[in-house]
C-alpha atoms as a PDB file:
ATOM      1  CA  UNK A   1      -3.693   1.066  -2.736  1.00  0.00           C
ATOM      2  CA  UNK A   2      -0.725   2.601  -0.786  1.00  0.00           C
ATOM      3  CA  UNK A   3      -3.076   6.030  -0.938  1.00  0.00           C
ATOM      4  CA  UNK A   4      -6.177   4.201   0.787  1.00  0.00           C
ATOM      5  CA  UNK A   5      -3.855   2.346   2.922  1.00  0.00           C
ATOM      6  CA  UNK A   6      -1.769   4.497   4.945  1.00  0.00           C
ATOM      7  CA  UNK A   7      -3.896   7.212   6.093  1.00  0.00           C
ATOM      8  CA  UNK A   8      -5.790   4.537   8.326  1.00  0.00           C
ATOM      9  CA  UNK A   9      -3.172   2.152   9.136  1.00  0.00           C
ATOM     10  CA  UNK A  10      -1.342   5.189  10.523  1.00  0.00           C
ATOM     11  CA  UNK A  11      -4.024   7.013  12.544  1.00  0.00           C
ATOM     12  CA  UNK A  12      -5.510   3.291  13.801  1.00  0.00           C
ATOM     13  CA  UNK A  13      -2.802   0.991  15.032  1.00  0.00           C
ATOM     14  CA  UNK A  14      -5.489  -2.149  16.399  1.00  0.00           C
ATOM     15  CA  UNK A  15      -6.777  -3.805  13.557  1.00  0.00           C
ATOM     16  CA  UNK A  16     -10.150  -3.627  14.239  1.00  0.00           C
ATOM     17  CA  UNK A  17     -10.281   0.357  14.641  1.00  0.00           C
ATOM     18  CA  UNK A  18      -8.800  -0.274  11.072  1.00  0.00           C
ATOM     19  CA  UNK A  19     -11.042  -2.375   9.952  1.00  0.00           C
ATOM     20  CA  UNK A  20     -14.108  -0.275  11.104  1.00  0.00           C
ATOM     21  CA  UNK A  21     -12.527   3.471   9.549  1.00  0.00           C
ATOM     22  CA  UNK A  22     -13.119   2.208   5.844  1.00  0.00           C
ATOM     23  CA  UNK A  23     -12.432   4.939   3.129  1.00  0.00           C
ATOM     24  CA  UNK A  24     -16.059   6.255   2.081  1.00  0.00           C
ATOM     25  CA  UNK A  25     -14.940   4.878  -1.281  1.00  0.00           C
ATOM     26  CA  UNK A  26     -14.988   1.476   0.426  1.00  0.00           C
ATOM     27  CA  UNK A  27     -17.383  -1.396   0.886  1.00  0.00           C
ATOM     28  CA  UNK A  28     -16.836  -1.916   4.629  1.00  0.00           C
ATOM     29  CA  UNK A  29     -17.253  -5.723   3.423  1.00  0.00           C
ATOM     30  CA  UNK A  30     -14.499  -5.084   0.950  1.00  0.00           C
ATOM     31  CA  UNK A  31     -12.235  -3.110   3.225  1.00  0.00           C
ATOM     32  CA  UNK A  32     -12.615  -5.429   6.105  1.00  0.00           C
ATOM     33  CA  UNK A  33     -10.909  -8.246   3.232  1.00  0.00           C
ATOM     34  CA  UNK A  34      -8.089  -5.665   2.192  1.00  0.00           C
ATOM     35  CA  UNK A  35      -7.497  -5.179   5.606  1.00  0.00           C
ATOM     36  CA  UNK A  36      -6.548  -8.762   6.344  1.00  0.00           C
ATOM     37  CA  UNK A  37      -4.764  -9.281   3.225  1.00  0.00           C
ATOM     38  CA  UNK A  38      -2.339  -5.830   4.510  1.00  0.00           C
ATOM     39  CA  UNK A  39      -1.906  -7.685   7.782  1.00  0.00           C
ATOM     40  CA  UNK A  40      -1.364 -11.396   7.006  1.00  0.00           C
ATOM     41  CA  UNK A  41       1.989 -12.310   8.004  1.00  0.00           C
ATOM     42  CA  UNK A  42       2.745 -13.909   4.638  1.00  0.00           C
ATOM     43  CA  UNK A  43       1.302 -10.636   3.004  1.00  0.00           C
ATOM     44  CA  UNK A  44       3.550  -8.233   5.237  1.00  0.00           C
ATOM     45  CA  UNK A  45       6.764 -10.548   4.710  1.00  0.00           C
ATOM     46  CA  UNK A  46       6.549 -10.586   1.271  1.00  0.00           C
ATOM     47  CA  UNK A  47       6.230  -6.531   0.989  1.00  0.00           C
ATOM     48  CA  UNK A  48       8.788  -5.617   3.143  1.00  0.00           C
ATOM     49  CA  UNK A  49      11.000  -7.782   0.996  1.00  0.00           C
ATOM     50  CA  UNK A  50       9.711  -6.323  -2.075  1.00  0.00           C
ATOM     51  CA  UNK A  51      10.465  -2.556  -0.214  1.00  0.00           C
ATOM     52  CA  UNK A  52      14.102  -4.160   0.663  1.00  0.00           C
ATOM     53  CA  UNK A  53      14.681  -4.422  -2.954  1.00  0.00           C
ATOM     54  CA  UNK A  54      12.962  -1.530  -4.556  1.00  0.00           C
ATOM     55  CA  UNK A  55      15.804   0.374  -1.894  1.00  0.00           C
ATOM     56  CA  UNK A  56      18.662  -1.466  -3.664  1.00  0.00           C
ATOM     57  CA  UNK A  57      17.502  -0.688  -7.099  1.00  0.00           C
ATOM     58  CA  UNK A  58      19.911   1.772  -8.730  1.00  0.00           C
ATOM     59  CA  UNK A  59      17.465   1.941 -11.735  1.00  0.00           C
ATOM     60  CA  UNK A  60      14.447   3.658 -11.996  1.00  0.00           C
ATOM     61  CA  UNK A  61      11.463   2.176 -14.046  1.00  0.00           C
ATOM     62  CA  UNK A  62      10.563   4.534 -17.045  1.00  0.00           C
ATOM     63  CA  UNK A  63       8.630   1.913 -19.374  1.00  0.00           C
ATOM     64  CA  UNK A  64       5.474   2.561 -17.272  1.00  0.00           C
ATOM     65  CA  UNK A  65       3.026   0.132 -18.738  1.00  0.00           C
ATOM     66  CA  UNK A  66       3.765   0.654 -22.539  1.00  0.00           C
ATOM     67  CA  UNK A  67       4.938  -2.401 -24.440  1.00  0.00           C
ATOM     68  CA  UNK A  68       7.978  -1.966 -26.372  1.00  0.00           C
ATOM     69  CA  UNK A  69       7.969  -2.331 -29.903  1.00  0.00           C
ATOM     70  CA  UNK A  70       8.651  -6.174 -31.071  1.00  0.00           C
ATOM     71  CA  UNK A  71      12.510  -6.245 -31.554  1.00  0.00           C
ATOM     72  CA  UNK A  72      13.197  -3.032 -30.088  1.00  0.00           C
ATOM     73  CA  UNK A  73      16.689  -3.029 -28.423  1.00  0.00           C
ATOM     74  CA  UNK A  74      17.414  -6.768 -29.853  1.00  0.00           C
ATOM     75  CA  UNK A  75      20.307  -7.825 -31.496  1.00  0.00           C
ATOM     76  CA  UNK A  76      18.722 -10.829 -33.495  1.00  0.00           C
ATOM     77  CA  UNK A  77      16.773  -8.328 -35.478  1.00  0.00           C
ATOM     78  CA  UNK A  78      18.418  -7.044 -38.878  1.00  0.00           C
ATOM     79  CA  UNK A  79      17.568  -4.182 -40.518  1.00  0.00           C
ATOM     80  CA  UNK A  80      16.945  -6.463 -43.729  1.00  0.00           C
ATOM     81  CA  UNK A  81      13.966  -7.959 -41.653  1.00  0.00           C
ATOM     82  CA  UNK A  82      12.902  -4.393 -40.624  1.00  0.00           C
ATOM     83  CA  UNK A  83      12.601  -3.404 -43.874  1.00  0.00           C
ATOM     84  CA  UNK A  84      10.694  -6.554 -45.003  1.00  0.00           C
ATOM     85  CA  UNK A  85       8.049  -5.886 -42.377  1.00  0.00           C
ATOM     86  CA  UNK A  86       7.925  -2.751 -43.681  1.00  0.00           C
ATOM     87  CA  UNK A  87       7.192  -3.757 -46.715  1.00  0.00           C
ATOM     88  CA  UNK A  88       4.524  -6.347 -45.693  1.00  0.00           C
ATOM     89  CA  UNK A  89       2.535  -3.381 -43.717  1.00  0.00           C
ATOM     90  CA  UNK A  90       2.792  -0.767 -47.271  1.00  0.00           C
ATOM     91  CA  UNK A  91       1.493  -3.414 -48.670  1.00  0.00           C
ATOM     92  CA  UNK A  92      -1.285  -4.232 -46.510  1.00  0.00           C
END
């Protein structure tokens, strides 16, 4: 959303010169609703908290959206019940 976003909230600085520049991609109808979700004062507290804490985070995120394996990384798991899953899915 950032992409559609900040090209117009840039150039246009009064919200309705915002509203009325949609993206060509863009319902006017459904811009004109983004739009006042981006400037709702709950909306704009809440994300520049969130970019106050992506700026203190010494990690970067690498997982992208992938699940990781069931037990991957976890101490509980043995290899005895690895290789008894393994078993059950040869056997499958």
């Amino acid at each position: 959303m950032y992409g559609l976003r900040d090209p117009i909230f840039t150039k246009y600085k009064d919200l309705n010169e915002r509203i009325n520049h949609p993206p060509p991609q863009i319902s006017p109808s459904i811009w004109m609703e983004m739009v006042q979700k981006w400037t709702d004062p709950n909306w704009v507290e809440m994300s520049d908290k969130n970019e106050e804490n992506r700026e203190k985070s010494e990690l970067a995120a690498t997982g992208g959206s992938a699940p990781l394996p069931v037990g991957q990384g976890n101490d509980e798991f043995d290899d005895e019940s690895d290789e008894e899953t393994a078993d059950e899915t040869a056997a499958a």
